[in-house]
Protein backbone atom coordinates (compact mmCIF):
# COMPACT_ATOMS: atom_id res chain seq x y z
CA UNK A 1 -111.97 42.80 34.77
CA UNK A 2 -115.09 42.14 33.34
CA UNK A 3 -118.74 44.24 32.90
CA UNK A 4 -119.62 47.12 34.95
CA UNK A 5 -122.63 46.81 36.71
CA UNK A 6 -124.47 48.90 39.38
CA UNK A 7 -123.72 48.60 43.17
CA UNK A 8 -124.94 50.27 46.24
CA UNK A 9 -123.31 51.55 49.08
CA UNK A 10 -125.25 51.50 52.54
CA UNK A 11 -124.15 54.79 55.27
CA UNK A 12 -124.95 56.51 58.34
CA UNK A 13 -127.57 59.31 57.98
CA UNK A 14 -125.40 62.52 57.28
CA UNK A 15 -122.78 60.72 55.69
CA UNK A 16 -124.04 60.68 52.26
CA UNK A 17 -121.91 63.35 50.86
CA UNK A 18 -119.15 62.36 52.34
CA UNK A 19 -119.55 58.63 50.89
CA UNK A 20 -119.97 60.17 47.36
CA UNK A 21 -117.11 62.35 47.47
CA UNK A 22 -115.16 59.17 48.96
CA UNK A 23 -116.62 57.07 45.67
CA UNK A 24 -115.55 59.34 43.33
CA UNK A 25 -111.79 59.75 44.47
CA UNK A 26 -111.48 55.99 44.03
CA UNK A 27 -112.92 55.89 40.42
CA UNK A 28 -116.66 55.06 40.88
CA UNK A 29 -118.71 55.41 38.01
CA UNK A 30 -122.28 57.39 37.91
CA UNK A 31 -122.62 58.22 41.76
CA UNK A 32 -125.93 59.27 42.21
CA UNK A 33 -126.68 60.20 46.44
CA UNK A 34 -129.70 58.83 47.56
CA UNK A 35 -131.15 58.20 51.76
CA UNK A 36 -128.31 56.29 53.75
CA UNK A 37 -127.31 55.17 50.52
CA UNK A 38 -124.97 55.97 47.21
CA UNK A 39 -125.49 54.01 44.12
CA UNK A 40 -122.43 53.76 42.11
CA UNK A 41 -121.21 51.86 38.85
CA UNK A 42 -118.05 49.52 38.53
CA UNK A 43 -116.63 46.30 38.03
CA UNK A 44 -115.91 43.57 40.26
CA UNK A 45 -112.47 44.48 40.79
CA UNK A 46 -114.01 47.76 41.77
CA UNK A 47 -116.58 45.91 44.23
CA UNK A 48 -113.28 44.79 46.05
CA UNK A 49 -111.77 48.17 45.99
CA UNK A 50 -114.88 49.75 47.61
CA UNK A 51 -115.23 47.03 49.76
CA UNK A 52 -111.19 47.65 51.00
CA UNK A 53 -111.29 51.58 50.91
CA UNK A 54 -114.66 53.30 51.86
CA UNK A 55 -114.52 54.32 54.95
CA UNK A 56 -118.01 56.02 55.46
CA UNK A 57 -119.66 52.48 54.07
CA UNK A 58 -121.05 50.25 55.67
CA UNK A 59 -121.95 47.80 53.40
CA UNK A 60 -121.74 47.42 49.18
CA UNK A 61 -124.58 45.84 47.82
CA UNK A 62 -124.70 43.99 43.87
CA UNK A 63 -128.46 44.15 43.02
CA UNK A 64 -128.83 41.36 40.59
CA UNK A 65 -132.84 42.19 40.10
CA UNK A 66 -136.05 43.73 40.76
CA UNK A 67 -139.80 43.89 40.43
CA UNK A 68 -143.31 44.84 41.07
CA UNK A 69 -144.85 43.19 43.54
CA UNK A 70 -148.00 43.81 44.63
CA UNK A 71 -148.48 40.75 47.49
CA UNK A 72 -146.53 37.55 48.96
CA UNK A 73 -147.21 35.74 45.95
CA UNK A 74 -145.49 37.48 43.57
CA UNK A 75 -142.78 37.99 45.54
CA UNK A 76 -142.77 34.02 46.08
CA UNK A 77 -142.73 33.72 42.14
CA UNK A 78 -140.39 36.62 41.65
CA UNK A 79 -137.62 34.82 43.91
CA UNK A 80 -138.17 31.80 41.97
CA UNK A 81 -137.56 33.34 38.61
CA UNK A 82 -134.20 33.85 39.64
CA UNK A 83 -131.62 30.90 38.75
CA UNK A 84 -130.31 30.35 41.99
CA UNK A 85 -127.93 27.95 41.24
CA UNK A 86 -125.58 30.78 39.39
CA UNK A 87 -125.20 31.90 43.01
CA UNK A 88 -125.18 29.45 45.45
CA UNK A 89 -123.96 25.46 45.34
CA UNK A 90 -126.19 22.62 47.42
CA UNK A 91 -123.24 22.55 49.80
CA UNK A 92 -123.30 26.30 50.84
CA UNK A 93 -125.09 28.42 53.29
CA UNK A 94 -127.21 31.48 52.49
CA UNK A 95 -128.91 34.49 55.12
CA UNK A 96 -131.32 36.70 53.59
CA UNK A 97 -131.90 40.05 55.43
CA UNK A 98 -134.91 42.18 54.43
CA UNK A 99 -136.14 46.06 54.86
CA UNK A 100 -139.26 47.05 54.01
CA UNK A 101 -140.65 50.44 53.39
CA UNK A 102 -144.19 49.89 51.91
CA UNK A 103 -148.03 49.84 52.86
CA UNK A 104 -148.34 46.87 50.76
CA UNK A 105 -145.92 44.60 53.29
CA UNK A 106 -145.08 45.12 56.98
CA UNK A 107 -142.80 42.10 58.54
CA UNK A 108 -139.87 42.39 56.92
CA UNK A 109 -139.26 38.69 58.88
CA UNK A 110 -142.26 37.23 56.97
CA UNK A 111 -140.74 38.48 53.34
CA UNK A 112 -136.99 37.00 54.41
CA UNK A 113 -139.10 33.63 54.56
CA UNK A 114 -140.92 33.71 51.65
CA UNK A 115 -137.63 34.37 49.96
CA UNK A 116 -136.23 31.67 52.21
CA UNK A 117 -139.25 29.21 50.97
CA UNK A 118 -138.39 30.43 47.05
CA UNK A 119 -135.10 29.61 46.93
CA UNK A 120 -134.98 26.12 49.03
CA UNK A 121 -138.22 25.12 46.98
CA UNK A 122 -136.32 25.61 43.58
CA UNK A 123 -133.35 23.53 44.57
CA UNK A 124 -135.96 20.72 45.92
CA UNK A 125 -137.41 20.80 42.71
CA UNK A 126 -134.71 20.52 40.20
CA UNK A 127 -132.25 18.40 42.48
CA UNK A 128 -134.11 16.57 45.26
CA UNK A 129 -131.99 18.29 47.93
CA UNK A 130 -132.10 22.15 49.72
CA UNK A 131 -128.79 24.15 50.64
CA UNK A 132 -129.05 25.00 54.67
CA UNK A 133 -129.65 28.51 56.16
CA UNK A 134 -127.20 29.99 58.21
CA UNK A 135 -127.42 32.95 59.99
CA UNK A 136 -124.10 33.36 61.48
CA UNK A 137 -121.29 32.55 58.79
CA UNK A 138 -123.13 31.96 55.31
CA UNK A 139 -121.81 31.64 52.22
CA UNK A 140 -124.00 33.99 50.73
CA UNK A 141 -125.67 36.87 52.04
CA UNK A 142 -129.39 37.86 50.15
CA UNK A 143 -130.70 41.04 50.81
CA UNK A 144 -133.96 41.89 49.99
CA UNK A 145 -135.09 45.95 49.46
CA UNK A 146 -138.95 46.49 49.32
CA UNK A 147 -139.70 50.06 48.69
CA UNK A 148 -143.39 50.87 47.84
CA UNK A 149 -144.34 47.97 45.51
CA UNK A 150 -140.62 47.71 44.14
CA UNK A 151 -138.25 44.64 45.45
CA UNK A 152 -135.01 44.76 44.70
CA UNK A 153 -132.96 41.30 45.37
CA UNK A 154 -129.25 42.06 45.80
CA UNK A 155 -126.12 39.62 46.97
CA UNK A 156 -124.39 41.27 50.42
CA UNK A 157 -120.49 42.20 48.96
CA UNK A 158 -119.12 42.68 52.24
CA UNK A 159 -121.06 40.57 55.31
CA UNK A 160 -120.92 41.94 58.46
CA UNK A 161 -121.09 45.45 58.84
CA UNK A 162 -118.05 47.29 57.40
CA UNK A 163 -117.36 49.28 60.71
CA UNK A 164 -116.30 45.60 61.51
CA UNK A 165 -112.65 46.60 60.55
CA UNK A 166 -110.78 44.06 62.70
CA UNK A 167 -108.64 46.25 64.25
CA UNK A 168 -110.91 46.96 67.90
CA UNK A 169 -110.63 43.67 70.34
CA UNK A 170 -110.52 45.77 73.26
CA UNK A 171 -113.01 48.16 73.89
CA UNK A 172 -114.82 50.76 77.12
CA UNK A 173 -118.33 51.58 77.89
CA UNK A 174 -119.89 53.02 74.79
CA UNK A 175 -117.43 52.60 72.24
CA UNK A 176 -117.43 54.86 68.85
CA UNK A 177 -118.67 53.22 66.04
CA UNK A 178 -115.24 52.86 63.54
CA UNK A 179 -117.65 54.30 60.41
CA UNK A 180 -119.29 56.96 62.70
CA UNK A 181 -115.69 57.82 63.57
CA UNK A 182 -114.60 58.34 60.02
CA UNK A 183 -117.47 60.04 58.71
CA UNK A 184 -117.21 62.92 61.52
CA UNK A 185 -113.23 63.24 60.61
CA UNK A 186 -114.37 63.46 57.05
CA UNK A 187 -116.94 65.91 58.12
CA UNK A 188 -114.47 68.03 60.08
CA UNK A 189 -112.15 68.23 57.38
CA UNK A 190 -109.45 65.97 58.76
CA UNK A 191 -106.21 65.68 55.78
CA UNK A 192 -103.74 64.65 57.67
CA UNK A 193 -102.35 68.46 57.54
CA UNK A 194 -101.60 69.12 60.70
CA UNK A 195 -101.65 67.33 64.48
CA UNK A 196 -104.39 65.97 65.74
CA UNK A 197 -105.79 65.24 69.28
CA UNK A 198 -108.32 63.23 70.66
CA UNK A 199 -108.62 64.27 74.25
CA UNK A 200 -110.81 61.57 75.24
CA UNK A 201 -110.13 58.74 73.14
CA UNK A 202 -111.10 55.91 75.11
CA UNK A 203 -110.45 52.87 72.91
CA UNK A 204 -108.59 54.51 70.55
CA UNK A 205 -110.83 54.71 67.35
CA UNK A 206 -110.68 58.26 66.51
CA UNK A 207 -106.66 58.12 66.63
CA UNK A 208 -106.67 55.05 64.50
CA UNK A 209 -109.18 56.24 61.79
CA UNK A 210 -107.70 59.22 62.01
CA UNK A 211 -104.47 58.18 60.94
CA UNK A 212 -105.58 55.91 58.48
CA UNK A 213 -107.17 59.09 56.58
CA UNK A 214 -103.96 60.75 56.95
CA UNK A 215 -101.65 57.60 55.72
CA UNK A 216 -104.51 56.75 53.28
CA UNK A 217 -104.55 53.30 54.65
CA UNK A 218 -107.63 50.98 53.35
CA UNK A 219 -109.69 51.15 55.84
CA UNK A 220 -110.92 47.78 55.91
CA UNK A 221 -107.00 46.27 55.63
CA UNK A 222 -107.04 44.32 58.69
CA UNK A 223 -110.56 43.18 57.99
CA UNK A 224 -110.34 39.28 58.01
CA UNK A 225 -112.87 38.45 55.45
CA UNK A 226 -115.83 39.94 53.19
CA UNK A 227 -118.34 38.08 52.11
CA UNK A 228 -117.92 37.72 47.97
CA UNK A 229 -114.63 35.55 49.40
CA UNK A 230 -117.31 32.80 49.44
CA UNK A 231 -118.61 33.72 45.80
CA UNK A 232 -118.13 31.16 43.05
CA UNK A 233 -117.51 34.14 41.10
CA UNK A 234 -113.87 34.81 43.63
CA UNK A 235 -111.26 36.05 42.34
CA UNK A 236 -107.78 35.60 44.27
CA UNK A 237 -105.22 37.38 42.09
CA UNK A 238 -107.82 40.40 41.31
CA UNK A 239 -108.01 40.61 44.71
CA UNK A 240 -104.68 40.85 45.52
CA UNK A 241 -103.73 42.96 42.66
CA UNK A 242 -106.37 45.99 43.82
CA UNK A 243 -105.38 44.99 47.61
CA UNK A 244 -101.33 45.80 46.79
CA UNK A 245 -102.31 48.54 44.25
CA UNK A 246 -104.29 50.76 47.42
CA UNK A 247 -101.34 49.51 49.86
CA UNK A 248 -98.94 51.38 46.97
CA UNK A 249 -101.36 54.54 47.38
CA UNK A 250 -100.35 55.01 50.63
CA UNK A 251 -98.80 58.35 51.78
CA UNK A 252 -96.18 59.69 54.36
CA UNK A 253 -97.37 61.51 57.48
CA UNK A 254 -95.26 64.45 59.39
CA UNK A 255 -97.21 65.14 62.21
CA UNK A 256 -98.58 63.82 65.75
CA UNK A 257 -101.80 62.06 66.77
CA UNK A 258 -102.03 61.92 70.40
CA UNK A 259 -105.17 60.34 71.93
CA UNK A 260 -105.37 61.16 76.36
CA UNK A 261 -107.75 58.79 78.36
CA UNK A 262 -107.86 59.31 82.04
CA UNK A 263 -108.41 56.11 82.82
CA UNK A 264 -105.42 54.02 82.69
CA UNK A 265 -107.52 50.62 81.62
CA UNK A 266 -108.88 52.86 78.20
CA UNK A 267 -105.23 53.57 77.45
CA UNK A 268 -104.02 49.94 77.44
CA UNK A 269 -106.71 49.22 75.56
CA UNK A 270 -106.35 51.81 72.69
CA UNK A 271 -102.63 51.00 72.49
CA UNK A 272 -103.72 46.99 72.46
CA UNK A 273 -106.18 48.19 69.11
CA UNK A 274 -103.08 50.63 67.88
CA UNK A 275 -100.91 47.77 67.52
CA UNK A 276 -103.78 45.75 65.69
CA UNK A 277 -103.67 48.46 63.51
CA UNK A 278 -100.07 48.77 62.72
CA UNK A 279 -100.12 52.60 63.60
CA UNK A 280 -97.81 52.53 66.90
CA UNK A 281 -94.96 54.45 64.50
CA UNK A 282 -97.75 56.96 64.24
CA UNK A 283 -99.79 57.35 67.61
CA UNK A 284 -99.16 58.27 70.98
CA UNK A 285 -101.54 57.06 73.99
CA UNK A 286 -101.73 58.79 77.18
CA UNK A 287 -102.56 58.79 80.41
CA UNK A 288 -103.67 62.22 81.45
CA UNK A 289 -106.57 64.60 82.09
CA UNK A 290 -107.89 66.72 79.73
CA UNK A 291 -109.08 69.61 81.89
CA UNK A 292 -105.50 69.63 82.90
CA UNK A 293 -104.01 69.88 79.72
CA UNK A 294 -102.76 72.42 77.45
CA UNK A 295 -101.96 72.54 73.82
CA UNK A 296 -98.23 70.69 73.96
CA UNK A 297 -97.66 71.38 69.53
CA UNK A 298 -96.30 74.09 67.40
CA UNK A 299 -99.21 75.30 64.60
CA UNK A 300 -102.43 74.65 64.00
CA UNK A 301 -104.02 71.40 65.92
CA UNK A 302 -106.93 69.97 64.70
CA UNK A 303 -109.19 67.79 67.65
CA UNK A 304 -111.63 65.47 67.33
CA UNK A 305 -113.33 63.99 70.05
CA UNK A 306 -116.62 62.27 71.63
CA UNK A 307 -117.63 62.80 75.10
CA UNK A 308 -119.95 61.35 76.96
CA UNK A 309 -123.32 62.32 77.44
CA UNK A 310 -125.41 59.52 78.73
CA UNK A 311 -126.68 57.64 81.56
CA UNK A 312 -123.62 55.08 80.94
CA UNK A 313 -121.23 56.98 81.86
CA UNK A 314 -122.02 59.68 84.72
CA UNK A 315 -121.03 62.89 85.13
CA UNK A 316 -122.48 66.21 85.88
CA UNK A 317 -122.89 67.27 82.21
CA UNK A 318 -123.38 70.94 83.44
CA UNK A 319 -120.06 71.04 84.84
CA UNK A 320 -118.42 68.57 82.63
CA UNK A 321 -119.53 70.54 78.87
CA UNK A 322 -118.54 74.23 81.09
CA UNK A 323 -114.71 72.58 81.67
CA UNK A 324 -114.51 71.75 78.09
CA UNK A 325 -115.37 75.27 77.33
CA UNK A 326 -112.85 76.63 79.60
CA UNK A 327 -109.88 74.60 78.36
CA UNK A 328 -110.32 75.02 74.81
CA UNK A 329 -110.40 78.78 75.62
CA UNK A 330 -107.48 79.15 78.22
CA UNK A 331 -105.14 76.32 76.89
CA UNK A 332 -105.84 75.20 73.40
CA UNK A 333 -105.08 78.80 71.13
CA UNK A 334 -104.95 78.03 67.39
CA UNK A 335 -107.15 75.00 67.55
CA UNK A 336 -110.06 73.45 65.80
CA UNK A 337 -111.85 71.44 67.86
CA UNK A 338 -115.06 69.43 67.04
CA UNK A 339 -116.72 66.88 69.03
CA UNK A 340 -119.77 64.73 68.61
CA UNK A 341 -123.18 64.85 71.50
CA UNK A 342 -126.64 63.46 72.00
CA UNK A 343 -127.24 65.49 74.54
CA UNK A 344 -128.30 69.00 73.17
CA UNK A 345 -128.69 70.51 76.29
CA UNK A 346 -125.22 70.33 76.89
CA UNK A 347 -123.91 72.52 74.28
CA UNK A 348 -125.51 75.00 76.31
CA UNK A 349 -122.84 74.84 79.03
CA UNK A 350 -120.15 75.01 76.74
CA UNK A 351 -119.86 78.93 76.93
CA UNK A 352 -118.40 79.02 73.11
CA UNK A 353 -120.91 79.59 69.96
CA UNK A 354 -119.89 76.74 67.89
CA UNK A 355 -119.09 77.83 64.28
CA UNK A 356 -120.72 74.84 62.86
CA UNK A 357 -123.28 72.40 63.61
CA UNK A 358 -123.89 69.47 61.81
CA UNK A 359 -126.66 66.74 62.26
CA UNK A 360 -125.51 63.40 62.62
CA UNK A 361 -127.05 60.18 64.32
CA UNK A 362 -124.91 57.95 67.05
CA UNK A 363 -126.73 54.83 66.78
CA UNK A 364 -130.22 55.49 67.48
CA UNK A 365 -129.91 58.70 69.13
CA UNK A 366 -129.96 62.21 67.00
CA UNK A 367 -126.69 64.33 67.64
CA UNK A 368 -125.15 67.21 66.51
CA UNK A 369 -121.00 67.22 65.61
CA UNK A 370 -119.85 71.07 66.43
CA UNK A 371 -117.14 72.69 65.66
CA UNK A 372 -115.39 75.68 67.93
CA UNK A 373 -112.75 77.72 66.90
CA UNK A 374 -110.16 78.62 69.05
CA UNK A 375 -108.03 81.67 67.68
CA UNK A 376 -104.29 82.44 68.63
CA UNK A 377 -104.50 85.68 70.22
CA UNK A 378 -107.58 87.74 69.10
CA UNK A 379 -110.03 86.59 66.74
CA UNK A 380 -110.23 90.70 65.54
CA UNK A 381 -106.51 90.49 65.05
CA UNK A 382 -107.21 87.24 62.86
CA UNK A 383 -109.23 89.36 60.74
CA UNK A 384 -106.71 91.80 59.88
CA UNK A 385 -104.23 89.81 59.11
């Protein structure tokens, strides 16, 4: 399987731990946690495991080198110190994407050209011809890390983002991201222990990823392609050896995940992405009201859920946060519910002190997942038991 060598896995802000904890159960090598990232050590069988399994990342990144720079021309000559030609053929395509965190440099668009000008100007000069940039579908993705006066060139292992999963092709206003959606199930302690409700699932994510966690399905399985495919380092059979070794991980499930829309077009549309997923044997879509619900399961029920809280999709939050109070409290005993807002406000309305609150980010906005307990008769009588 070849060397080990160091990778690094790209995450939501909050999700750190989680990612870490996710990289170690799958045999990672020297995690260390860093700032919407995890570095980690493994080989490239490995790469493809991470790649398939992580369900917090979302993307893996194979630095190949990095240096000093202290202006555009030694980042110019740096690129062109690298043998380019170990990477990429004349006939493929290449992207470069580039962050930069640094006093020194400010357009990250300027640096992804001087790396574009590096690499094209090396292939003019030792073959008369230039490979073509493609933004869309290229055969290899460069990304390129400047943090103070340190650039770090790595190849993209996985292409377009990994919440990407291939599962979603219908989808509402405002649609959970698939890797937010894991990351607060993770969060929440989700195991696949018990049931589990999402109350207002719209598209269906949360259902899906949660039963994915609970079957410990891949979570990139029905992905259609990552971007080392296009490598001229691929490997086929490695790849389908780690890709049937995770599908023989998988485990049985004896419980119910029920997701509720009241909107009759979300509910075809979740069960349209349940059947992408293969998970109809182990989700239930329905049509029906929340607020007019009541716990339906034996035992402890664990929900998950994210309602909305901004301008696209109205309703009077006052009201709306007060009626989820009320029908965890009258109709959902033995419960743990969490759910996911941007608007803080709301939480106020609620009428429950959440047990936990947890900063997370939905997108660009800053949100808080929070968890309420709901006790089965008294919560002194739970403390005497």
């Amino acid at each position: 399987m070849g060397n080990s060598f160091k990778m690094v896995a790209k995450t939501l802000y909050g999700f750190e731990e989680v990612l870490a904890n996710e990289l170690r159960k799958i045999g990672a090598q020297k995690v260390e946690i860093g700032n919407r990232m995890v570095s980690f050590y493994g080989d490239t069988g490995f790469m493809y495991k991470a790649n398939l399994c992580l369900r917090t990342a979302v993307k893996i990144l194979k630095p190949i080198t990095s240096k000093k720079v202290r202006n555009e021309k030694d980042i110019y000559n740096f690129i062109q110190s690298i043998r380019w030609q170990e990477y990429l053929s004349l006939e493929d395509t290449f992207a470069i994407s580039a962050t930069v965190n640094s006093t020194i440099f400010s357009h990250s668009k300027f640096i992804a050209l001087k790396t574009k000008d590096a690499i094209v100007d090396q292939f003019r000069k030792e073959t008369g011809e230039r490979p073509n940039v493609d933004t869309e579908y290229p055969d290899l993705s460069i990304d390129i890390h400047i943090q103070r006066d340190l650039c770090t060139v790595s190849l993209d292992s996985s292409g377009g983002s990994l919440h990407h999963r291939g599962y979603r092709t219908a989808t509402n206003i405002a649609p959970i991201n698939e890797v937010l959606a894991a990351g607060l199930l993770l969060l929440s302690g989700w195991d696949g222990q018990s049931n589990f409700l999402d109350p207002m699932c719209g598209s269906g994510t949360m259902a899906i990823e949660a039963a994915m966690i609970a079957c410990n399905i891949p979570a990139n399985i029905n992905r259609k392609e990552f971007a080392f495919e296009k490598w001229l380092d691929w490997d086929l059979d490695l790849f389908e050896k780690i890709e049937e070794a995770c599908l023989n991980k998988t485990r049985d499930f004896h419980h119910s995940i029920i997701g509720i829309d009241k909107e009759y077009s979300a509910v075809r549309k979740a069960n349209v992405n349940v059947e992408n997923a293969n998970l109809t044997d182990f989700i239930k879509i329905k049509e029906g009201d929340f607020f007019e619900s009541a716990k339906e399961v034996e035992g402890p029920l664990h929900i998950v859920f994210n309602p909305p809280y901004d301008e696209r999709l109205e309703v009077n939050i006052e009201e709306f946060y007060s009626q989820i109070g009320d029908t965890l409290k009258q109709n959902y005993p033995g419960t743990n519910a969490w759910f996911i807002t941007a608007n803080l406000e709301a939480l106020k309305h609620v009428g429950l002190r959440p047990s936990r609150k947890i900063k997370v980010f939905n997108g660009k906005l800053e949100a808080r997942l929070v968890k309420y307990e709901m006790y089965a008769g008294s919560k002194k009588a739970k403390y005497k038991n």
